[in-house]
Protein backbone atom coordinates (compact mmCIF):
# COMPACT_ATOMS: atom_id res chain seq x y z
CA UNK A 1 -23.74 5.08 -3.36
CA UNK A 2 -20.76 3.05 -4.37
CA UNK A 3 -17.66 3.25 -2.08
CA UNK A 4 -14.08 3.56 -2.53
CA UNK A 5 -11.30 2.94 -0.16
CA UNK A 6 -8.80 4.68 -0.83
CA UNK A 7 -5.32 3.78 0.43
CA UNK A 8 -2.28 6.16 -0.17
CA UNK A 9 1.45 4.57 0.26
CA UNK A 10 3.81 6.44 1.23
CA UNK A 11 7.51 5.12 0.19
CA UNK A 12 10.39 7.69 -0.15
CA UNK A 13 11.61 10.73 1.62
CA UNK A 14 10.49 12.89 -1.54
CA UNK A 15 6.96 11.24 -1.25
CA UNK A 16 6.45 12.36 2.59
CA UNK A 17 8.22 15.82 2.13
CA UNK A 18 6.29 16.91 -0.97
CA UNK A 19 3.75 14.44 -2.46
CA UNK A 20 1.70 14.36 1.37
CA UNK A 21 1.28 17.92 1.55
CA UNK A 22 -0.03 18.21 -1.78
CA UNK A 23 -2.21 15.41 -1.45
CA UNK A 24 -3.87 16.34 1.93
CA UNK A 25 -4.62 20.06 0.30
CA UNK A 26 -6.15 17.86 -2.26
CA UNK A 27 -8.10 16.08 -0.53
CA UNK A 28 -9.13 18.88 1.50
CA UNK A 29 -10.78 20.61 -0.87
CA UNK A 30 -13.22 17.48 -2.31
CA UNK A 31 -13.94 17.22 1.45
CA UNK A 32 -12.12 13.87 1.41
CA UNK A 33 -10.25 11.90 3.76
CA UNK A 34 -8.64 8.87 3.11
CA UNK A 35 -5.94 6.11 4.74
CA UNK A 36 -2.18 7.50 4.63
CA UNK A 37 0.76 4.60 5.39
CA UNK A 38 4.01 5.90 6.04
CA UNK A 39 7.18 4.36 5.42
CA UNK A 40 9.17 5.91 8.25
CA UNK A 41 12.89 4.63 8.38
CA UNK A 42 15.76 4.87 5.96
CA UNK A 43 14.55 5.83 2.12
CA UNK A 44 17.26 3.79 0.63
CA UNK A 45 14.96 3.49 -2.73
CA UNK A 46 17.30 3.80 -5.30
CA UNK A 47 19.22 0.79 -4.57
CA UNK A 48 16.76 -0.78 -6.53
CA UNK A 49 18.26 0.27 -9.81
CA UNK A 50 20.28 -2.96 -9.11
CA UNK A 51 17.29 -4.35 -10.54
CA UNK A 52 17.55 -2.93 -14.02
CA UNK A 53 19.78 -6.37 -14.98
CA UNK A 54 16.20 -7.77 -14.89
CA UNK A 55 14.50 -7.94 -17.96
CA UNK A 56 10.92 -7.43 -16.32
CA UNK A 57 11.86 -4.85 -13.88
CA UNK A 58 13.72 -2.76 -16.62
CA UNK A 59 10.58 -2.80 -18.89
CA UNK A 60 8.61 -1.79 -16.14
CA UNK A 61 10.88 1.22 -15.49
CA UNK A 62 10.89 2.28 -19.35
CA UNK A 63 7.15 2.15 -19.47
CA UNK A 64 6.39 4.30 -16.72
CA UNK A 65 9.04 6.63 -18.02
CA UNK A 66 10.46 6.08 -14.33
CA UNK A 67 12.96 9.20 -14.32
CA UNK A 68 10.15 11.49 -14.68
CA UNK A 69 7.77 10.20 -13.11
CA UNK A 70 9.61 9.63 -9.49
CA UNK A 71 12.48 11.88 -10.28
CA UNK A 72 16.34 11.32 -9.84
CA UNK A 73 16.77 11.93 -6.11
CA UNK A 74 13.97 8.97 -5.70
CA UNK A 75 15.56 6.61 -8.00
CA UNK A 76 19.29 7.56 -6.71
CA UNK A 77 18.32 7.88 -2.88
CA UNK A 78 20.34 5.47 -0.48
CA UNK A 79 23.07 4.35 -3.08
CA UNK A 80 25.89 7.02 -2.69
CA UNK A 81 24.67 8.10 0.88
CA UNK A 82 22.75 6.66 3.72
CA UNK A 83 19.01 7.10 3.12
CA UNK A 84 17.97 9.97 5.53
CA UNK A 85 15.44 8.41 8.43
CA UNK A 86 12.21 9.61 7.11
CA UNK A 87 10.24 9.24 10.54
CA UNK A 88 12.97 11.58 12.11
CA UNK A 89 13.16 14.71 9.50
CA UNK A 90 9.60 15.03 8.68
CA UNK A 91 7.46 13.56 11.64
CA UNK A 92 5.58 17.31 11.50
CA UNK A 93 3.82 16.19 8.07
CA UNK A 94 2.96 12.56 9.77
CA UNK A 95 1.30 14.32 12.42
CA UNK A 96 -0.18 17.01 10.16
CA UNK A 97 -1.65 14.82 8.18
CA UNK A 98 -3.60 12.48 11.16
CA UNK A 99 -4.20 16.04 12.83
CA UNK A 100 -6.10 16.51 9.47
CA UNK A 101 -8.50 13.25 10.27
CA UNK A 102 -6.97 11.16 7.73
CA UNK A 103 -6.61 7.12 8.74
CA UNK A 104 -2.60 6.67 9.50
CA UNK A 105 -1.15 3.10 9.31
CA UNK A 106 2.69 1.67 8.62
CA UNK A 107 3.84 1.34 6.15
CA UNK A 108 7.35 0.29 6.32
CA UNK A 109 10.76 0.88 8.76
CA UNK A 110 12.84 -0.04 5.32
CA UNK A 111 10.92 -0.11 2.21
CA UNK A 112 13.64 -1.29 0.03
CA UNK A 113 14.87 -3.79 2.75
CA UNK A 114 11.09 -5.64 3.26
CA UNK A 115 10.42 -5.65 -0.95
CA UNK A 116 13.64 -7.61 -1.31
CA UNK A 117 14.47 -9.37 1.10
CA UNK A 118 11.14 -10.62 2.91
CA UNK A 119 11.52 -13.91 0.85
CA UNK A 120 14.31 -15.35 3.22
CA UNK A 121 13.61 -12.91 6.48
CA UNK A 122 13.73 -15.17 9.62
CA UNK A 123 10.98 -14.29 12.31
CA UNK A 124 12.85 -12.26 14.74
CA UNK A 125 13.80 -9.84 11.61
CA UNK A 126 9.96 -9.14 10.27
CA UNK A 127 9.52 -8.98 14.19
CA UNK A 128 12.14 -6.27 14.67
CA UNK A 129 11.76 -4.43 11.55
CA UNK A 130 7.89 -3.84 12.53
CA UNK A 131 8.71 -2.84 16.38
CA UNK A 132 10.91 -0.32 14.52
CA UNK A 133 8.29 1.30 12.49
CA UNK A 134 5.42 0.82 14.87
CA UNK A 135 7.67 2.79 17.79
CA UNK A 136 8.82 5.55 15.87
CA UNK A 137 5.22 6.22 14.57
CA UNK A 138 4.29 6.02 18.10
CA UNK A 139 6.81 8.58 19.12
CA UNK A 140 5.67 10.97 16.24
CA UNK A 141 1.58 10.37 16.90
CA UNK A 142 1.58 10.23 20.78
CA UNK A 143 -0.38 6.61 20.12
CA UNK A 144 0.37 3.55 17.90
CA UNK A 145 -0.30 3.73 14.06
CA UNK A 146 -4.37 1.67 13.99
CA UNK A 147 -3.32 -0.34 10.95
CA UNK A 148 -0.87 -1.30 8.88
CA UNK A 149 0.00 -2.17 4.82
CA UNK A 150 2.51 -4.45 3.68
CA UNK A 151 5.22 -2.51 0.97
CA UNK A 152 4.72 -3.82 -2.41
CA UNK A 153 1.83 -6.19 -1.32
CA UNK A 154 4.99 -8.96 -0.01
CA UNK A 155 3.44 -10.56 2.80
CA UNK A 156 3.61 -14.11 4.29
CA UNK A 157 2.37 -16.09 7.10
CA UNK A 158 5.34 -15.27 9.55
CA UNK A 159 3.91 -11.52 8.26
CA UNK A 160 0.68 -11.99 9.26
CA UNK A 161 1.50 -13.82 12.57
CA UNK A 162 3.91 -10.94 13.54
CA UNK A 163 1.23 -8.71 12.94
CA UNK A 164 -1.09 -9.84 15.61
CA UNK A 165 1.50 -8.71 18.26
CA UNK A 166 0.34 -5.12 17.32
CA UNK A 167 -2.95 -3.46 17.73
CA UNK A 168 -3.84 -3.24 14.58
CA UNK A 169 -7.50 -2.70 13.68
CA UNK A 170 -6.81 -4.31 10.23
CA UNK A 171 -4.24 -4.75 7.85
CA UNK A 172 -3.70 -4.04 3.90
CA UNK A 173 -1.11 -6.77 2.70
CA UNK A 174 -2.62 -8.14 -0.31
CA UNK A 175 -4.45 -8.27 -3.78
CA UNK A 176 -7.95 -9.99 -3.80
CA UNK A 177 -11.63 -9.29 -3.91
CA UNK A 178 -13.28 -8.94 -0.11
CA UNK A 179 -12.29 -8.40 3.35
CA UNK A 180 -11.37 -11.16 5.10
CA UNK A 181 -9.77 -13.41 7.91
CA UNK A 182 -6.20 -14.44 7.21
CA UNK A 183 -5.76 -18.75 7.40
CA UNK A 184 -2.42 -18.98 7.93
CA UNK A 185 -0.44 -22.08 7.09
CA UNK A 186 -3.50 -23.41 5.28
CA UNK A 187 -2.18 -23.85 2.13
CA UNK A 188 0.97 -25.61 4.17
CA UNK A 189 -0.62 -28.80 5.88
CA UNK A 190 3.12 -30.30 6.83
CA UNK A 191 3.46 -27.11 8.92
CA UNK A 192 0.58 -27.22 10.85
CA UNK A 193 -1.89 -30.06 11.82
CA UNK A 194 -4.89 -27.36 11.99
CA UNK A 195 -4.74 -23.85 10.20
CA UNK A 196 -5.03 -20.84 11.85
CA UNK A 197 -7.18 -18.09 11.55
CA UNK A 198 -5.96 -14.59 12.51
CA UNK A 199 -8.43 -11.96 14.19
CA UNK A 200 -6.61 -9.21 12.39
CA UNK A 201 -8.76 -8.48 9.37
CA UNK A 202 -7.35 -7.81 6.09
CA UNK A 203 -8.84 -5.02 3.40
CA UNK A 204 -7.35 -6.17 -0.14
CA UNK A 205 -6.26 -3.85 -2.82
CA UNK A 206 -8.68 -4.47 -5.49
CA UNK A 207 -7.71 -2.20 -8.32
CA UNK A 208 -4.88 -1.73 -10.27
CA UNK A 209 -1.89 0.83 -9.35
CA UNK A 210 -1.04 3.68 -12.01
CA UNK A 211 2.52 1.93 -12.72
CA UNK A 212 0.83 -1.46 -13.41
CA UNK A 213 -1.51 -0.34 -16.41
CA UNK A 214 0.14 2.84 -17.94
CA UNK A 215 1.20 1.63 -21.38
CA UNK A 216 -0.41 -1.61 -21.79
CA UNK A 217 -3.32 -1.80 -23.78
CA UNK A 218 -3.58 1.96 -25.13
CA UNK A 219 -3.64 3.17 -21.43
CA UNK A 220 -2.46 6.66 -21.36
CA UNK A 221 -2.63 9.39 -19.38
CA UNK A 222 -5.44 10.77 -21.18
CA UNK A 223 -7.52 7.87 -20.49
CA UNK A 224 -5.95 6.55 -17.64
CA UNK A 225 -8.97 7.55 -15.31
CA UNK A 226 -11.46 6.46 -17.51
CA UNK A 227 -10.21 3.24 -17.61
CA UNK A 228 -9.83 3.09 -13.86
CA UNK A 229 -13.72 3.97 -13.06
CA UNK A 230 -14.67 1.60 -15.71
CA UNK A 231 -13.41 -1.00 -12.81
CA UNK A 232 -15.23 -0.03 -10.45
CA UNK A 233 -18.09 -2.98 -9.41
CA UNK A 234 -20.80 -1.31 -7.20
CA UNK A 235 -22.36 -3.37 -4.62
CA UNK A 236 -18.67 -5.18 -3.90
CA UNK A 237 -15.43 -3.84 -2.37
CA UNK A 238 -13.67 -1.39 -4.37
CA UNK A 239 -10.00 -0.13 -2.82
CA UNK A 240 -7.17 1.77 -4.72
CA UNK A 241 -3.73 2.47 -3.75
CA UNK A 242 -2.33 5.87 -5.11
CA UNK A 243 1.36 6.46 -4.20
CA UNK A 244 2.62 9.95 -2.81
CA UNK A 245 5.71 9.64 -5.20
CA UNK A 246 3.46 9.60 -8.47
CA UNK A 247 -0.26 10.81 -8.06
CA UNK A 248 0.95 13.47 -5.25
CA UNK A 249 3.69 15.13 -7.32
CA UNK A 250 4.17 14.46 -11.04
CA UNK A 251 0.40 13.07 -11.56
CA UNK A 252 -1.53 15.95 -9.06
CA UNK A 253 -3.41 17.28 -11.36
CA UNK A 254 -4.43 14.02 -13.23
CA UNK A 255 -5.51 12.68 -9.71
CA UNK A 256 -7.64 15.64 -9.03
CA UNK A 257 -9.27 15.26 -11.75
CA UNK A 258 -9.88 11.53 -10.93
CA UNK A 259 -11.70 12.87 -7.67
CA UNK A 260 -13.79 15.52 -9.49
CA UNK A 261 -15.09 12.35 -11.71
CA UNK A 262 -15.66 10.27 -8.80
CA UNK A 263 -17.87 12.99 -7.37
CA UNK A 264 -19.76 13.53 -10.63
CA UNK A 265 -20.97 9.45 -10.65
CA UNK A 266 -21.81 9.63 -6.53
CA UNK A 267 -19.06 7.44 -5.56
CA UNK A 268 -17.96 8.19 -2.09
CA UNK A 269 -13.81 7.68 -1.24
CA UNK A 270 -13.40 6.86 1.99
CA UNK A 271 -10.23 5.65 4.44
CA UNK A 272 -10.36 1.88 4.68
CA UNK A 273 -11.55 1.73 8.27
CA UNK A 274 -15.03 2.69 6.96
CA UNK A 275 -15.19 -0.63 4.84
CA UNK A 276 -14.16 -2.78 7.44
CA UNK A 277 -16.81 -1.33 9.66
CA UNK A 278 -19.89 -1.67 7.09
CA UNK A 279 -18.67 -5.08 6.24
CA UNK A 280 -21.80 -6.90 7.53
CA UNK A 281 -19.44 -10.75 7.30
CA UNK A 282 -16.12 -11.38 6.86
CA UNK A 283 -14.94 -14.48 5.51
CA UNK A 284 -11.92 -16.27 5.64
CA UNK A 285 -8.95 -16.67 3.11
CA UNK A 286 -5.74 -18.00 2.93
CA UNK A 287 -2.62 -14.94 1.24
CA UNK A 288 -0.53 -16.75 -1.45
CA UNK A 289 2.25 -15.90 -3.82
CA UNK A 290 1.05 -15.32 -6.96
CA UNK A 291 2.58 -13.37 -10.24
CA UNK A 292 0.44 -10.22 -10.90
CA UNK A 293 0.03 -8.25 -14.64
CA UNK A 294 2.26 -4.98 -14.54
CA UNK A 295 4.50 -6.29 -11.88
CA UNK A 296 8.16 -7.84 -11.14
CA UNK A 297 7.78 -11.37 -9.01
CA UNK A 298 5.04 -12.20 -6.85
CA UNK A 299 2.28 -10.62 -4.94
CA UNK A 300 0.79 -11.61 -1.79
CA UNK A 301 -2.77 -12.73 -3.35
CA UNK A 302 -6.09 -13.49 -1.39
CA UNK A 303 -7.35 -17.42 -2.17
CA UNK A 304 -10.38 -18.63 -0.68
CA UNK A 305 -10.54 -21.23 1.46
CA UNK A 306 -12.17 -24.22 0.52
CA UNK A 307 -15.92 -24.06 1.49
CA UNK A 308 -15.71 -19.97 1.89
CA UNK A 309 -17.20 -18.15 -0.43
């Protein structure tokens, strides 16, 4: 039976209050869990409409008719007020949702902050901005979140080196094709005489997002789940990231129906701890910058290293 690990980010205050609930009654009743990561600080989301002077960034947001889809208290949140502490108003869903058996990892302490600014953050700052999130998710759980998923898949090797100071089973940072061991500074030789590698696995997204194919190519709703199983490759690692915002409010129904068809061909979603443990290797790759289809800048990309396969 083919697998899918499913991984659900969480990013806004709307997403958490309303988009979690619906998913976890979802899931619920196709007898499915899955792995839920939390962004748990300040929502300040909308102050990325001071993106829309970018060509690519506006396109993005009239293709995926973004008004609708995330709605205006998402797009607007953290611009005329401070962004409400998500971690703080609705911890009760956070621990509903693990008290459900679903897989609960961090997400992010700031979103917005980490997509836009993680380019020039020094060490101490991706340092701090993780012991944020990791001890208010303690707080809420009673224990520390198991793993964790970069926002927006921007990750770098003072990322991943940060990381390790956690106990995290695994993380999700990236784009690529199997589960592997990070090599950090391998792709930098002038850093480092020797690369490293990390013992923190990583679990790559390996499918595309809802907001990255919707309107290319034909892709509508209507066929938008058709042309999402046709992806699937049994016998390899197959992951998807759905986002509370758009598959657990304004695309519910479409994304139940996505679950009944997964059930009709036998493929089995699962939380992305269940890969990592039926991975019989893991190899090792380096995370690079790369541009990705249906996205604005760079993605943190898995490259193998040369003599992995």
């Amino acid at each position: 039976m083919t697998k899918l690990g499913l991984r659900i980010d969480i990013d806004t205050f709307r997403g958490t209050r309303y988009g979690v609930p619906n998913l976890c009654r979802l899931l619920a009743e196709q007898d499915v869990t899955a792995s839920f990561f939390f962004s748990v600080g300040p929502d300040n989301m909308g102050r990325h409409l001071r993106r829309l002077i970018r060509p690519a960034f506006l396109r993005k947001m009239l293709r995926s008719k973004a008004s609708s889809l995330y709605g205006w208290d998402i797009l607007l949140k953290g611009t005329f007020w401070p962004g409400p502490i998500i971690g703080e108003k609705l911890s009760h869903i956070i621990r509903e949702t693990s008290a459900a058996g679903h897989e609960i990892g961090l997400h992010a302490w700031d979103h917005h902050a980490w997509q836009c600014y993680i380019d020039t953050m020094e060490r101490k700052a991706v340092r701090d901005t993780l012991s944020q999130g990791v001890n208010l998710m303690t707080r809420i759980l009673g224990h520390q979140p198991s793993c964790s998923a970069a926002p927006a898949w921007k990750c770098n090797d003072i990322v991943l080196e940060e990381k390790t100071n956690f106990p995290f089973d695994y993380n999700s940072d990236c784009r690529g094709k199997s589960i592997f061991y990070p090599v950090v500074r391998g792709e930098h030789p002038a850093n480092s005489v020797n690369p490293v590698i990390l013992s923190q696995p990583q679990i790559p997204v390996t499918l595309p997002t809802y907001d990255e194919v919707i309107g290319h190519n034909g892709i509508s709703d209507q066929n938008y789940n058709d042309c999402l199983l046709s992806l699937f490759k049994p016998g390899r690692l197959n992951v998807l990231t759905v986002h509370a915002e758009v598959e657990g409010i304004a695309r519910l129904r479409m994304f139940g129906q996505f679950l009944r068809m997964t059930k009709s061909r036998r493929i089995s979603i699962v939380p992305l701890g269940t890969l990592l443990a039926d991975c019989p290797e893991i190899s090792r790759s380096a995370i690079v910058p790369k541009e990705f289809p249906g996205r604005e800048g760079w993605l943190a990309c898995q490259k193998e290293v040369q003599g992995e396969r």
